[in-house]
N, C-alpha and C. Protein backbone atom coordinates (compact mmCIF):
# COMPACT_ATOMS: atom_id res chain seq x y z
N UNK A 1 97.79 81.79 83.65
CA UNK A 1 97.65 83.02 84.43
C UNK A 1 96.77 84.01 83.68
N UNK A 2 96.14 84.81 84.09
CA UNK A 2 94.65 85.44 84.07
C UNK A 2 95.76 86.90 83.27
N UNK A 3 95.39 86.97 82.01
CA UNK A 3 95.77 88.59 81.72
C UNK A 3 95.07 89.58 81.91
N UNK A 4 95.94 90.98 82.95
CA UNK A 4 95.07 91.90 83.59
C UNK A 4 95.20 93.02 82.44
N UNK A 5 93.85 93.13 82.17
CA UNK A 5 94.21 94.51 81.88
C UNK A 5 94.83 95.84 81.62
N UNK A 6 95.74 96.48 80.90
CA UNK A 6 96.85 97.43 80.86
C UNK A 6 96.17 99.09 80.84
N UNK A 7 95.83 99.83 81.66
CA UNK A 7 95.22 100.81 81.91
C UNK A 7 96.60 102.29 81.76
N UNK A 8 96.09 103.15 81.52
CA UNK A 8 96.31 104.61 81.68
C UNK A 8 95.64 105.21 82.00
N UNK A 9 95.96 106.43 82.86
CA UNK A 9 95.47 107.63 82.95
C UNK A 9 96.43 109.05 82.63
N UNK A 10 95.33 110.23 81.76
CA UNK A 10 96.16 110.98 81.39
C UNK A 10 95.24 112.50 81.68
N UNK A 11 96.14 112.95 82.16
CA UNK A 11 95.43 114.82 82.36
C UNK A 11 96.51 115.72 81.35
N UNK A 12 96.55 117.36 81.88
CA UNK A 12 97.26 117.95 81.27
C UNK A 12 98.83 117.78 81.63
N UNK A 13 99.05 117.99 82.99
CA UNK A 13 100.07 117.99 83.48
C UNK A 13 100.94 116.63 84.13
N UNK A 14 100.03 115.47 84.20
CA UNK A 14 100.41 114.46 85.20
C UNK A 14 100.29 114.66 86.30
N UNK A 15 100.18 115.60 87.35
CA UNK A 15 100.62 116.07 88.26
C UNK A 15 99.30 115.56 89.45
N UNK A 16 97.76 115.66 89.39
CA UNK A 16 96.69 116.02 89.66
C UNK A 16 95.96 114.65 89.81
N UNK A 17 94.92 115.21 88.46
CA UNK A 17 93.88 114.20 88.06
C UNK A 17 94.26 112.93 87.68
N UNK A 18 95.58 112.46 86.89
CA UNK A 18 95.56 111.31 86.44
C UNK A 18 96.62 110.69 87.23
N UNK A 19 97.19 111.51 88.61
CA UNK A 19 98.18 110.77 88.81
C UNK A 19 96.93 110.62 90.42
N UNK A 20 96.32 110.95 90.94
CA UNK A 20 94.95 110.33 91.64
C UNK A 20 94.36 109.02 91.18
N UNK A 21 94.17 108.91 90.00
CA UNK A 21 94.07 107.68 89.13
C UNK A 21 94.97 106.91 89.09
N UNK A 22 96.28 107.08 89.20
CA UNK A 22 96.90 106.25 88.83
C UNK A 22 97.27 105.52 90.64
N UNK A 23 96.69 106.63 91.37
CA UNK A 23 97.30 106.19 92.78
C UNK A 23 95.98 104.98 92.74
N UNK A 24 94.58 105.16 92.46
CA UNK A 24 93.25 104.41 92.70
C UNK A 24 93.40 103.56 92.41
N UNK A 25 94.12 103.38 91.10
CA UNK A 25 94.22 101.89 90.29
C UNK A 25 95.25 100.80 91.16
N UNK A 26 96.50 101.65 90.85
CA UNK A 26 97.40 100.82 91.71
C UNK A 26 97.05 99.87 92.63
N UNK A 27 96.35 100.62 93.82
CA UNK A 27 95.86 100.11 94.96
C UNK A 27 94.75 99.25 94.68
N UNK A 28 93.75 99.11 93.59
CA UNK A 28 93.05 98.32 93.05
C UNK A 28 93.81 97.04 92.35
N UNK A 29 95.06 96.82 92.19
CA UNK A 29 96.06 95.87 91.69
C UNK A 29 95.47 95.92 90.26
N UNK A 30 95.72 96.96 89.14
CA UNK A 30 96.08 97.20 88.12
C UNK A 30 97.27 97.89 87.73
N UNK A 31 97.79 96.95 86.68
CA UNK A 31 98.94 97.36 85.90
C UNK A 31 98.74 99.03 85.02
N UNK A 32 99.56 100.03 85.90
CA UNK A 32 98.91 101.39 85.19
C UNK A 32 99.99 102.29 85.00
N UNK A 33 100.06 103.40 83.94
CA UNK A 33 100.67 103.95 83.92
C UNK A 33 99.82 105.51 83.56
N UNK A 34 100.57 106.61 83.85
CA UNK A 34 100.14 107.96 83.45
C UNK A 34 100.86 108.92 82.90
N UNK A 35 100.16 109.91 81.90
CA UNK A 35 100.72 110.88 81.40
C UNK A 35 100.16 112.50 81.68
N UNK A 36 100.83 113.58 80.89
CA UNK A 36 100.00 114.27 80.83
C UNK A 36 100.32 114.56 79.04
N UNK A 37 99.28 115.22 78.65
CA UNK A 37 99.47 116.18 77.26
C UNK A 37 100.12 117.47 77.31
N UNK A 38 100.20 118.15 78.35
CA UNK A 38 100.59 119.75 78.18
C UNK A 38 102.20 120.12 77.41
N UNK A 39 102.30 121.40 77.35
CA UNK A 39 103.80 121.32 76.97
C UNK A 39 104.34 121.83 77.68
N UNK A 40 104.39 122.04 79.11
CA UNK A 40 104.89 121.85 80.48
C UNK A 40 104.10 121.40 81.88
N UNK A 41 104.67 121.38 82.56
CA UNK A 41 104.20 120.49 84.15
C UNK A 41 103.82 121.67 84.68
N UNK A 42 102.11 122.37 85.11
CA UNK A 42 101.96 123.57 85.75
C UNK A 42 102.13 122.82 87.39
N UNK A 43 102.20 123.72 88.31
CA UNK A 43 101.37 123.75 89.45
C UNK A 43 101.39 125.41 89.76
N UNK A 44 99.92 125.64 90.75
CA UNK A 44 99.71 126.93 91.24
C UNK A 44 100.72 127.26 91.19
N UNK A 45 101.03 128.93 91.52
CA UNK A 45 102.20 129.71 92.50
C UNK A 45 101.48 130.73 93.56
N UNK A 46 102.29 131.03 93.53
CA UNK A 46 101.90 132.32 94.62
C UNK A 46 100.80 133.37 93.81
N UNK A 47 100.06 134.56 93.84
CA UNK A 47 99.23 135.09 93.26
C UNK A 47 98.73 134.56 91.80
N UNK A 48 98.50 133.00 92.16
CA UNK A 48 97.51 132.54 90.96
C UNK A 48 98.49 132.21 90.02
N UNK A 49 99.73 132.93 89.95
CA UNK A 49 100.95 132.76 88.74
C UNK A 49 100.95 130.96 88.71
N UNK A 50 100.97 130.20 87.59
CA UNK A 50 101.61 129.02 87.52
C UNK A 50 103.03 128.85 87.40
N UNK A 51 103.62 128.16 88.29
CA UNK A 51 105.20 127.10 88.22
C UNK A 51 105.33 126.35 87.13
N UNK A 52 105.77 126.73 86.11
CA UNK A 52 106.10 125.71 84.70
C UNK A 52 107.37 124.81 85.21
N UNK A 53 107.17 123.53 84.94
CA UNK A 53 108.73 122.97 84.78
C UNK A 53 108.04 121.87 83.51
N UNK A 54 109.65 121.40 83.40
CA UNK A 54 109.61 120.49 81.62
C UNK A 54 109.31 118.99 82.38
N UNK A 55 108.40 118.10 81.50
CA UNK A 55 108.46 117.01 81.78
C UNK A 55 109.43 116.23 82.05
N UNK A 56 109.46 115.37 82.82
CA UNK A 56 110.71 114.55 83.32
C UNK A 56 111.16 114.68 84.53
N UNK A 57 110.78 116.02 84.81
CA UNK A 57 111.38 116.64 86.10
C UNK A 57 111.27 116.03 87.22
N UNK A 58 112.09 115.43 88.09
CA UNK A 58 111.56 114.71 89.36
C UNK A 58 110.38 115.30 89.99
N UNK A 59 109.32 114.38 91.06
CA UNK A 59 108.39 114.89 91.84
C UNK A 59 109.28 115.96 92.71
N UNK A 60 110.60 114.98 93.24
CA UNK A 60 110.89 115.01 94.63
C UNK A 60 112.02 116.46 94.05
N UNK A 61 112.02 116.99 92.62
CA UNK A 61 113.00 117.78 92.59
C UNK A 61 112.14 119.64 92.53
N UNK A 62 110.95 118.81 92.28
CA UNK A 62 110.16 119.45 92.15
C UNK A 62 109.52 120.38 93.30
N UNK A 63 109.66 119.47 94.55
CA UNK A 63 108.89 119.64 95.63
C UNK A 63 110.16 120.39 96.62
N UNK A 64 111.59 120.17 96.01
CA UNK A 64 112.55 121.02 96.80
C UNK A 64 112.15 122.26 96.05
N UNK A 65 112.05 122.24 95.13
CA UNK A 65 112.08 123.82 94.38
C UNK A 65 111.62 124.81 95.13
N UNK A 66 109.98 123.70 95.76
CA UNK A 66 109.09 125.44 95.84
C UNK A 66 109.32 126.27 97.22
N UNK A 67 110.39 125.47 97.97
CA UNK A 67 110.84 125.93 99.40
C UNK A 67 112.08 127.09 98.79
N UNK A 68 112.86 126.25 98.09
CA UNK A 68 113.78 127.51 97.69
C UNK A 68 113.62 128.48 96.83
N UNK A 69 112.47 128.39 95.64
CA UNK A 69 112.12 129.55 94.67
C UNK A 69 111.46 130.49 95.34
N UNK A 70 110.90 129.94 96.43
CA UNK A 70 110.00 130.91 97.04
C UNK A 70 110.19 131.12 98.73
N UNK A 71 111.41 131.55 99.42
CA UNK A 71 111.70 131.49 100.82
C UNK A 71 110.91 131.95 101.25
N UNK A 72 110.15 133.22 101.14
CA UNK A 72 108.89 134.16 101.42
C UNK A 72 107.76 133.71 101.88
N UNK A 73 107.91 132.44 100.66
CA UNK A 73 106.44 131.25 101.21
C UNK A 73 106.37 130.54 102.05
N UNK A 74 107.38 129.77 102.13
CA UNK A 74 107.55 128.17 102.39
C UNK A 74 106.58 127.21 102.21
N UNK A 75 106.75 126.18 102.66
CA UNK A 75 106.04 125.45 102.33
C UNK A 75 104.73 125.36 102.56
N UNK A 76 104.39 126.10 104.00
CA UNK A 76 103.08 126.09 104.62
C UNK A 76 102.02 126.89 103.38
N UNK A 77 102.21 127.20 102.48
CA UNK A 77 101.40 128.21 101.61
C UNK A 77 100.78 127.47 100.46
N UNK A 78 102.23 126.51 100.09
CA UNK A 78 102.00 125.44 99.38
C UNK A 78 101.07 124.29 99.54
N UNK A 79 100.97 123.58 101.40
CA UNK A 79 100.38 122.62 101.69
C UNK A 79 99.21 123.30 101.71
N UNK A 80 98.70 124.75 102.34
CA UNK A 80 97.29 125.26 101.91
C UNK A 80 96.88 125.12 101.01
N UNK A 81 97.22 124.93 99.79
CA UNK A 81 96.92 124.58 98.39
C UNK A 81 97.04 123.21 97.77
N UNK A 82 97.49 122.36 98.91
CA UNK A 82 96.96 120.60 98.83
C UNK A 82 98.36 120.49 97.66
N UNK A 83 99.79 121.70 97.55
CA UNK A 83 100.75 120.79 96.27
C UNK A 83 101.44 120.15 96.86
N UNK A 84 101.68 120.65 98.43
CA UNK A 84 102.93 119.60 99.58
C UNK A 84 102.19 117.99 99.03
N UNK A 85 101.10 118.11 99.54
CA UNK A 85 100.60 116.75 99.70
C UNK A 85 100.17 115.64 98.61
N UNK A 86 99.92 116.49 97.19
CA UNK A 86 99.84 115.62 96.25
C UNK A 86 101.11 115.73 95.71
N UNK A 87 102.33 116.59 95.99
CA UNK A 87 103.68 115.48 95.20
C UNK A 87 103.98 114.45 96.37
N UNK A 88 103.52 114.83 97.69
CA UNK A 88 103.94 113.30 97.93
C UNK A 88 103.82 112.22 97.87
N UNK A 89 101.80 112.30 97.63
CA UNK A 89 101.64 111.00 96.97
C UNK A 89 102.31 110.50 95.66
N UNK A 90 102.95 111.59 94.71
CA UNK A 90 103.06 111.34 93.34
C UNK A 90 104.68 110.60 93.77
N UNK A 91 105.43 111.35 94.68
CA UNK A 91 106.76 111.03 94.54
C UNK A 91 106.97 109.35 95.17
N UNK A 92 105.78 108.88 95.43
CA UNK A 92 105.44 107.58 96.49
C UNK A 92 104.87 106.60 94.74
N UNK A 93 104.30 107.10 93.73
CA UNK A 93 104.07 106.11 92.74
C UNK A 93 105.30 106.04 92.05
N UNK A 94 105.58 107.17 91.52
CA UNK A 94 107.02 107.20 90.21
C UNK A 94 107.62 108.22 90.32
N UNK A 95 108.76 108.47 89.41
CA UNK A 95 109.82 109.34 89.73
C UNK A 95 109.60 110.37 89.27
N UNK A 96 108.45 110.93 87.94
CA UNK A 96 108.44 112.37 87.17
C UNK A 96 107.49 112.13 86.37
N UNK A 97 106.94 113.24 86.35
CA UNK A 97 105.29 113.79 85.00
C UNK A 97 106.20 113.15 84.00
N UNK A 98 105.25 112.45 83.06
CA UNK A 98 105.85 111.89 81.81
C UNK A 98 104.64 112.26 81.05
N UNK A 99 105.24 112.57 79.53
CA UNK A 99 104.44 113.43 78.70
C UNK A 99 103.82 112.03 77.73
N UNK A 100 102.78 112.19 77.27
CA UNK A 100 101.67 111.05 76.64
C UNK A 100 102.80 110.97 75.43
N UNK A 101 102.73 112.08 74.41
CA UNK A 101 103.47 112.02 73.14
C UNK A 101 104.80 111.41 72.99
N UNK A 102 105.64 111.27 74.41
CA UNK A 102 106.92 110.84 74.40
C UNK A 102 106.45 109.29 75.22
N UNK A 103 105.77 108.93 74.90
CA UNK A 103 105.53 107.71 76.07
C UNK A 103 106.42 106.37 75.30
N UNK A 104 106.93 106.49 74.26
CA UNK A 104 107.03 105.08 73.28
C UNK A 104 108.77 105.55 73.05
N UNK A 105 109.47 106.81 73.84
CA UNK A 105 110.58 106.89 73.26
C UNK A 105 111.68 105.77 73.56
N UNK A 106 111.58 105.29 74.95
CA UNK A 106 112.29 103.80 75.82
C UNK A 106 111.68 103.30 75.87
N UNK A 107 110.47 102.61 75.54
CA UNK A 107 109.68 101.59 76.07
C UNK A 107 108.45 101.64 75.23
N UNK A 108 108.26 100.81 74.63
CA UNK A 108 106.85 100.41 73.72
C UNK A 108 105.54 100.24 74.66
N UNK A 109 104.44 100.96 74.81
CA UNK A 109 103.21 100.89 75.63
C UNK A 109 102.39 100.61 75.28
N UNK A 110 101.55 99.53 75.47
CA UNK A 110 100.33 99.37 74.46
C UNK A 110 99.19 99.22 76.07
N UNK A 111 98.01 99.82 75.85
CA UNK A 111 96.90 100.62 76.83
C UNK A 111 95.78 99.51 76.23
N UNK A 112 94.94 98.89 77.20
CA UNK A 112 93.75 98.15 76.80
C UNK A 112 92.72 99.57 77.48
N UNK A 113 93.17 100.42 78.09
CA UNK A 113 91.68 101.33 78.54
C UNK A 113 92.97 102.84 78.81
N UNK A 114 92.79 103.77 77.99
CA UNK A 114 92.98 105.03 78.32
C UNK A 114 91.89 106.26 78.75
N UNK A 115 92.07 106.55 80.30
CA UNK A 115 90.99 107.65 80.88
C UNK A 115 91.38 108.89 80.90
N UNK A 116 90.77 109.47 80.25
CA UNK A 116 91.25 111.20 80.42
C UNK A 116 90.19 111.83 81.31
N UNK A 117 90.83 113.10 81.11
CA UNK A 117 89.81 113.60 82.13
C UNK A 117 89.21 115.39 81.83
N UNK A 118 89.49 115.17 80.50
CA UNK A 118 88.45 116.82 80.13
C UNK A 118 88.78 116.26 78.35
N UNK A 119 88.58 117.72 77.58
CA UNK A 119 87.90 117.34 76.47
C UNK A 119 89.52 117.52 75.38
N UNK A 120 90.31 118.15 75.77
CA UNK A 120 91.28 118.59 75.55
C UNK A 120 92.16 117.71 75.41
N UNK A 121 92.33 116.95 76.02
CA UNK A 121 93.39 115.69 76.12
C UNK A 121 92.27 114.66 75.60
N UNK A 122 91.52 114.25 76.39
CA UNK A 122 90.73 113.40 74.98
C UNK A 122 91.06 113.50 73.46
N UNK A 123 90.80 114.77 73.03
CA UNK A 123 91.07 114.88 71.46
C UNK A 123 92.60 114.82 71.25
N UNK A 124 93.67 115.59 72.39
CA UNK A 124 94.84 115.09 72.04
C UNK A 124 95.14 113.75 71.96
N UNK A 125 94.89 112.50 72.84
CA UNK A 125 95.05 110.94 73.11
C UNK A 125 95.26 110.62 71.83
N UNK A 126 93.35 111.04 71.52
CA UNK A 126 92.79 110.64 70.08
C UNK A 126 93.53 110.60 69.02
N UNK A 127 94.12 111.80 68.64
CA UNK A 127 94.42 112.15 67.75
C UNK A 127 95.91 111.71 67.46
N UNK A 128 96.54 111.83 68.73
CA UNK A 128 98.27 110.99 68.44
C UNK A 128 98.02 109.50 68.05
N UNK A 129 96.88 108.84 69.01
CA UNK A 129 96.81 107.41 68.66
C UNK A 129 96.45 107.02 67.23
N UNK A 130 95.35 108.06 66.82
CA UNK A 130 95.52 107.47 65.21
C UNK A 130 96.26 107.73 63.91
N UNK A 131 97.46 108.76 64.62
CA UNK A 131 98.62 108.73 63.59
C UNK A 131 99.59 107.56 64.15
N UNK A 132 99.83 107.13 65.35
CA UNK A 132 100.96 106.75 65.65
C UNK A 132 100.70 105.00 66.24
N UNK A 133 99.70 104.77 66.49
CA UNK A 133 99.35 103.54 66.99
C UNK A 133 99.96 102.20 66.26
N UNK A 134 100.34 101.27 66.80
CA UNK A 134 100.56 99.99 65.99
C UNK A 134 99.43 99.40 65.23
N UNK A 135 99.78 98.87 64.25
CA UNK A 135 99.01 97.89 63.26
C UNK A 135 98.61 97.10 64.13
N UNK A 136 97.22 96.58 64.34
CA UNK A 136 96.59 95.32 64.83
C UNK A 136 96.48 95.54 66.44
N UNK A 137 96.71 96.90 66.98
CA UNK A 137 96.31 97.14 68.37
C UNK A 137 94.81 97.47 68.52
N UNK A 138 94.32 97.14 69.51
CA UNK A 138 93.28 98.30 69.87
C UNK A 138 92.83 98.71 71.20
N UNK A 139 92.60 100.22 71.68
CA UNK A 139 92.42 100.44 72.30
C UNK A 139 91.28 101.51 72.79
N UNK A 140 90.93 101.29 74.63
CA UNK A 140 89.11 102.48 74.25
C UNK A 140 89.92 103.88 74.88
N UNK A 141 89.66 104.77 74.45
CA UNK A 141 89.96 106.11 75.01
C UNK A 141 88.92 106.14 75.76
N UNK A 142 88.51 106.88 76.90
CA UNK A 142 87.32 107.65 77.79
C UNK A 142 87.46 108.58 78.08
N UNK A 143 86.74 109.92 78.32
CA UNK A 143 87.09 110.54 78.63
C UNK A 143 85.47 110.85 80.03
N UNK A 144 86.60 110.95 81.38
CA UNK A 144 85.59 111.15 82.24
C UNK A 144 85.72 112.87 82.84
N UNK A 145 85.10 113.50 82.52
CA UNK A 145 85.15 114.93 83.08
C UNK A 145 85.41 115.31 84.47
N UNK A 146 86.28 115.65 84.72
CA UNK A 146 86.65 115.92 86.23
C UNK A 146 87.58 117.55 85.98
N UNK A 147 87.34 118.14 87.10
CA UNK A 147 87.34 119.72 87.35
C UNK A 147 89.01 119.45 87.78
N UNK A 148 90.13 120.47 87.64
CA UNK A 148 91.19 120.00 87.93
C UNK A 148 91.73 120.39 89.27
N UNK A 149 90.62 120.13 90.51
CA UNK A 149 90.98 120.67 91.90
C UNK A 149 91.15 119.46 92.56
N UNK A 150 91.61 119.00 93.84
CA UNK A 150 91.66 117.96 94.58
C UNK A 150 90.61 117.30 94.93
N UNK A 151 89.98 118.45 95.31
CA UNK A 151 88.60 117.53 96.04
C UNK A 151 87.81 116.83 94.54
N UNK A 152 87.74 117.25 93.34
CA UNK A 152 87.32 116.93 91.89
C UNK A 152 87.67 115.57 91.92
N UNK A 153 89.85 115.63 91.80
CA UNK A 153 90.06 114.64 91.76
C UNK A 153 90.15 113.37 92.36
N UNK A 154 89.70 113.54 93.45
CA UNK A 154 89.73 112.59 94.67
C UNK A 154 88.68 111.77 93.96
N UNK A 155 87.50 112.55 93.75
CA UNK A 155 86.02 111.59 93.21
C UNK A 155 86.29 111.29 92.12
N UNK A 156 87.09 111.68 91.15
CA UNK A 156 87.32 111.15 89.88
C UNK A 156 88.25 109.48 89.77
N UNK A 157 88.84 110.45 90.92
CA UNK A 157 89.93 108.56 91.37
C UNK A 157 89.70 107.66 91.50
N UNK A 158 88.11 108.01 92.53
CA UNK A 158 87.11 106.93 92.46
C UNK A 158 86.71 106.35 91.48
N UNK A 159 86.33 107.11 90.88
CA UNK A 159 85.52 106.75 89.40
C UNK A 159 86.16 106.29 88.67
N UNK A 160 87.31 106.59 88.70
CA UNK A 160 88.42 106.03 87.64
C UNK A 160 88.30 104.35 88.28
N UNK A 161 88.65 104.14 88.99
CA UNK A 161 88.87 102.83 89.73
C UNK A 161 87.35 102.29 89.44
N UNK A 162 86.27 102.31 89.84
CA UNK A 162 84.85 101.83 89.17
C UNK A 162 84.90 101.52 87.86
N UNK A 163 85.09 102.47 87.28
CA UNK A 163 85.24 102.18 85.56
C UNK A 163 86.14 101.06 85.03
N UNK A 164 87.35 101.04 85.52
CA UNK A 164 88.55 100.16 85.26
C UNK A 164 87.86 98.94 85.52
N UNK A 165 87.23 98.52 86.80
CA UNK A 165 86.85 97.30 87.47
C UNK A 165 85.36 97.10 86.54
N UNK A 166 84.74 97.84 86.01
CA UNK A 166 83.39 97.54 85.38
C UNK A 166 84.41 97.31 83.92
N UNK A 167 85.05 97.90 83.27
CA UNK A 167 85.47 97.21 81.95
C UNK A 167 86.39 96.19 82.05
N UNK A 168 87.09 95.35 82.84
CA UNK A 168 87.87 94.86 83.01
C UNK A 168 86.97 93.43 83.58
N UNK A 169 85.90 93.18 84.00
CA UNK A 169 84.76 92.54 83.82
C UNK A 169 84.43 92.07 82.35
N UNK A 170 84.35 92.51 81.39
CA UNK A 170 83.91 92.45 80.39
C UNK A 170 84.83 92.15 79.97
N UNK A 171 86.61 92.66 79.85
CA UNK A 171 87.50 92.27 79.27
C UNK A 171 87.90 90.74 79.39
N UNK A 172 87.83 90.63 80.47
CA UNK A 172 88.48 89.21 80.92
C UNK A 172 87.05 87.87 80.69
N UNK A 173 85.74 88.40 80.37
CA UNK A 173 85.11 87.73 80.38
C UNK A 173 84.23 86.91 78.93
N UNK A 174 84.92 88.23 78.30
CA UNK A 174 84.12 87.93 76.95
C UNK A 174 85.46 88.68 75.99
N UNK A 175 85.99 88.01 74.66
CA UNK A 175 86.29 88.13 74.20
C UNK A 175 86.11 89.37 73.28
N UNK A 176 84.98 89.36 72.90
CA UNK A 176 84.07 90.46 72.19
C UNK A 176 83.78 91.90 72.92
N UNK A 177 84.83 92.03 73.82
CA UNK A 177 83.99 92.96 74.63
C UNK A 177 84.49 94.67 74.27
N UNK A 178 84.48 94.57 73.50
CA UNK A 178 85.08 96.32 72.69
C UNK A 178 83.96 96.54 71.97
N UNK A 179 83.00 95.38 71.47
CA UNK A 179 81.87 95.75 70.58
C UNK A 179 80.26 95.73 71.63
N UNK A 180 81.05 95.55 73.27
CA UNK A 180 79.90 95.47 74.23
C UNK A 180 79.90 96.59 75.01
N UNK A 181 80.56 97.84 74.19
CA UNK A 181 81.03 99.50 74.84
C UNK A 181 79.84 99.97 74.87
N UNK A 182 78.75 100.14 74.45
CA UNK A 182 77.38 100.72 74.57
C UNK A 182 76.64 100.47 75.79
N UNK A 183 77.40 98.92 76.07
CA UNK A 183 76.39 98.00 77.56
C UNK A 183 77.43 98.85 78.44
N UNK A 184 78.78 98.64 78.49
CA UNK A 184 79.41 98.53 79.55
C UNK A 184 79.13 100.66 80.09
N UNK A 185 79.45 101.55 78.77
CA UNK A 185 79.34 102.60 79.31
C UNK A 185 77.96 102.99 80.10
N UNK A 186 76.71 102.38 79.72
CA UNK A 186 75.43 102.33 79.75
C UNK A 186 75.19 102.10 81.43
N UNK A 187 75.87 100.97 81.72
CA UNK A 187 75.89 100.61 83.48
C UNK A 187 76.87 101.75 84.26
N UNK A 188 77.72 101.87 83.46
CA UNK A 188 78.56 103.14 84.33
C UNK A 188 77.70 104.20 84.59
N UNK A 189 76.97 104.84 83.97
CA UNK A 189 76.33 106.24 84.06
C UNK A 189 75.12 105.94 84.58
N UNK A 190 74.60 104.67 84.35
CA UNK A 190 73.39 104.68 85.49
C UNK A 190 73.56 104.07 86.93
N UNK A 191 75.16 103.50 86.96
CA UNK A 191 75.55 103.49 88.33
C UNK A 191 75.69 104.82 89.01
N UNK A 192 76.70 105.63 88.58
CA UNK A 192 77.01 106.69 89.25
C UNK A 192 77.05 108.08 88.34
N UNK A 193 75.67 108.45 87.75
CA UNK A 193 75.45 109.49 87.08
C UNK A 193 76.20 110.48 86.77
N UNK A 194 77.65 109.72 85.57
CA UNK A 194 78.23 110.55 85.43
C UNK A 194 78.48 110.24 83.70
N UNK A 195 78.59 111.03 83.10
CA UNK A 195 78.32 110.68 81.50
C UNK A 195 79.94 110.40 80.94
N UNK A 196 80.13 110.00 80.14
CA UNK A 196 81.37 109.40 79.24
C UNK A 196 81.46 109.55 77.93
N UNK A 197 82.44 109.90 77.65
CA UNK A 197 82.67 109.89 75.86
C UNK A 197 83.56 108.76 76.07
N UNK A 198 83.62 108.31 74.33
CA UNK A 198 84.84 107.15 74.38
C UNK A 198 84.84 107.29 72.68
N UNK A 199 86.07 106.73 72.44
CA UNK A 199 86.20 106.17 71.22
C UNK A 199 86.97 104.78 71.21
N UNK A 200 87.21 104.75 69.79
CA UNK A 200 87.75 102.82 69.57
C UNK A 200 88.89 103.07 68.84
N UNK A 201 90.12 102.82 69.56
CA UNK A 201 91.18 103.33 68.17
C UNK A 201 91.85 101.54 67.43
N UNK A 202 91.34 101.81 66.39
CA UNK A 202 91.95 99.63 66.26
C UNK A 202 92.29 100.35 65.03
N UNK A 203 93.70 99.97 64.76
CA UNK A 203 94.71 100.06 62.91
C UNK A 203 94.80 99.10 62.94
């Protein structure tokens, strides 16, 4: 049997960008999981204010909240702002934002392709993976720049899903293919003119 690929996607919050990704992949039949880095779960509020809650928090406990924190609003204020509709996709993949740094507390994760999606969590990924990574793993960080609005992430989802399917080509085809990151990022950006950072984390 053909080994697929083990993908992530990670933003600040989980909530957005990487859980769009994680919806793209899925449906692309990759094995995926997502995080965020922040040190809480934002979404909008009412006058621009952000909704903090702690990671873990259900989608679906999440999505009762903002009817009762806010009776004034309801929900219709919320779905103007596209949050009705992306926790429902989120509450339709998994049960709650899970934070990158706690990802190994029940369950050991090892990532053949981690995608971020600004510069911030890139260097966070980075930087936990090379204190904390296993001996003899390796894995590519990317980081693809995407704006943290819906319509951003919708095209990033895309892209996320392109990218996965262009390295996952190379993975399954050539053994060597972590030292063929120059070719593979090289076709990405002159497919769909969008630039990439990456690094190589191997202990």
């Amino acid at each position: 049997m053909t080994k697929r690929m083990k993908v992530s996607t990670v933003c600040v919050s989980n909530m957005n960008r990487s859980m769009e990704g994680h919806h793209q992949l899925r449906g692309g039949g990759f094995e995926v999981s997502s995080f965020g880095t922040g040190a809480h779960v934002n979404l909008p509020g009412p006058d621009r204010k952000p909704i903090a809650f702690d990671f873990g928090t259900p989608y679906r406990t999440i999505f009762s909240s903002l009817s009762s924190s806010f009776p004034d609003k309801g929900l219709d204020h919320f779905r103007q702002l596209g949050v009705v509709e992306m926790l429902e996709r989120n509450m339709a993949l998994k049960e709650a934002p899970q934070k990158w740094q706690d990802r190994n507390l029940h369950t050991k994760h090892h990532f053949d392709l981690v995608i971020t999606y600004e510069e911030r969590v890139f260097d966070a990924v980075v930087d936990d993976m090379q204190r904390t990574w296993g001996v003899g793993e390796t894995t590519v960080v990317v980081m693809l720049q995407t704006k943290d609005n819906h319509k951003a992430a919708g095209e990033g989802g895309a892209l996320t899903l392109h990218l996965a399917r262009l390295v996952e080509e190379f993975f399954l085809s050539d053994p060597d293919w972590i030292n063929r990151l120059d070719e593979i990022v090289s076709l990405f950006e002159q497919n769909h003119r969008k630039e990439l950072t990456y690094a190589v984390i191997c202990n």
